[in-house]
C-alpha atoms as a PDB file:
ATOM      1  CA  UNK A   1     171.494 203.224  66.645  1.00  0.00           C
ATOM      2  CA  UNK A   2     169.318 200.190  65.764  1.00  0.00           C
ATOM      3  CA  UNK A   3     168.152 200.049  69.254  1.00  0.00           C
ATOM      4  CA  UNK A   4     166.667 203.365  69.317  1.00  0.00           C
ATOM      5  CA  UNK A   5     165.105 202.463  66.057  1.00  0.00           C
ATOM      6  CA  UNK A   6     163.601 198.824  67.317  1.00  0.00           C
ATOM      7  CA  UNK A   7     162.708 200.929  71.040  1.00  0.00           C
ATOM      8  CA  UNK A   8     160.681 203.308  68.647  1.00  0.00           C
ATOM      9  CA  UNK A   9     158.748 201.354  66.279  1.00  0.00           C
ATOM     10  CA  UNK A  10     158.137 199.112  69.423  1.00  0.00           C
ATOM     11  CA  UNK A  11     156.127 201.912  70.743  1.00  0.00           C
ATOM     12  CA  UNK A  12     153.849 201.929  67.803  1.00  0.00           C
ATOM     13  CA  UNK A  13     152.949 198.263  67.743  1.00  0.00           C
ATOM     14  CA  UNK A  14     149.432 197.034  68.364  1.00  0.00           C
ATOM     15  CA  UNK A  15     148.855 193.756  70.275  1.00  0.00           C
ATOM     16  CA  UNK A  16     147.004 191.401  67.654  1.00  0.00           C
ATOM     17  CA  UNK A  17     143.601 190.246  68.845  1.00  0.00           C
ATOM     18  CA  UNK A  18     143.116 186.990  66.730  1.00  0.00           C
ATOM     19  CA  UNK A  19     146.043 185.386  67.953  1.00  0.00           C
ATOM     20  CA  UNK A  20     143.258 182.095  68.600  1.00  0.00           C
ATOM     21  CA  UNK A  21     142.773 181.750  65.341  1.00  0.00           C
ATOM     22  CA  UNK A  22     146.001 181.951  63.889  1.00  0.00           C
ATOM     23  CA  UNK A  23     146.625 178.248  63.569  1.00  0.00           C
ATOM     24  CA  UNK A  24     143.633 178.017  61.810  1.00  0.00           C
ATOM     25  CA  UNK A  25     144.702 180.461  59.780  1.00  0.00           C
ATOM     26  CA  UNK A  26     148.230 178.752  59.414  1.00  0.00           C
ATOM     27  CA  UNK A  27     146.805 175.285  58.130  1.00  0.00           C
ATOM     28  CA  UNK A  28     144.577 176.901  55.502  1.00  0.00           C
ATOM     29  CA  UNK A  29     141.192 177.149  56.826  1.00  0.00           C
ATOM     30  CA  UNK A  30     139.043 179.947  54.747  1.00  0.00           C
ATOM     31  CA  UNK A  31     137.620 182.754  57.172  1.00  0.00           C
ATOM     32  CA  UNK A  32     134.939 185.379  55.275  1.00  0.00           C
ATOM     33  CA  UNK A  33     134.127 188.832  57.639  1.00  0.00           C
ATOM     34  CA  UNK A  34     135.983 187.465  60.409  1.00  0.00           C
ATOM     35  CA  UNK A  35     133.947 183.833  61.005  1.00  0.00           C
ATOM     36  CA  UNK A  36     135.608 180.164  59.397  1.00  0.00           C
ATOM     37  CA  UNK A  37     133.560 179.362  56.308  1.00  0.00           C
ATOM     38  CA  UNK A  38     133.118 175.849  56.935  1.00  0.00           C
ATOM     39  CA  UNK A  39     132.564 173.676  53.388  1.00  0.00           C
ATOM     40  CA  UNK A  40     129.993 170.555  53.306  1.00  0.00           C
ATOM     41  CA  UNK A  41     130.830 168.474  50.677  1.00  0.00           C
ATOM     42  CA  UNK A  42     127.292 169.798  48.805  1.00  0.00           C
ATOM     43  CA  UNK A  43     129.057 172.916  49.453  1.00  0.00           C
ATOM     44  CA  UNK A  44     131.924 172.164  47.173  1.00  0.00           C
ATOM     45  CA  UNK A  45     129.945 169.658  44.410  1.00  0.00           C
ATOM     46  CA  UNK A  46     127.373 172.550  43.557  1.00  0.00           C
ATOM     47  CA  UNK A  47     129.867 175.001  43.208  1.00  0.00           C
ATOM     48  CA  UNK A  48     131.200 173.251  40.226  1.00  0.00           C
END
């Protein structure tokens, strides 16, 4: 029975397409529409 159920929602997966980036996204890094944000320390010091 949990075969059939696995086999069907197996059908209905979809393949992921930023599987590059997932380490990135793994160790933290900050990603805003799709592109890493990358922080300069100026960045981070006017923010405050």
């Amino acid at each position: 029975m949990s075969f059939k159920l696995i086999e069907s929602a197996q059908k209905r997966w979809k393949r992921l397409k930023g599987y590059k980036l997932l380490a990135d996204v793994i160790q933290g890094v900050v990603f805003k529409d799709g592109e890493k944000v990358e922080q300069n320390s100026d960045q981070i010091g006017s923010a405050a």
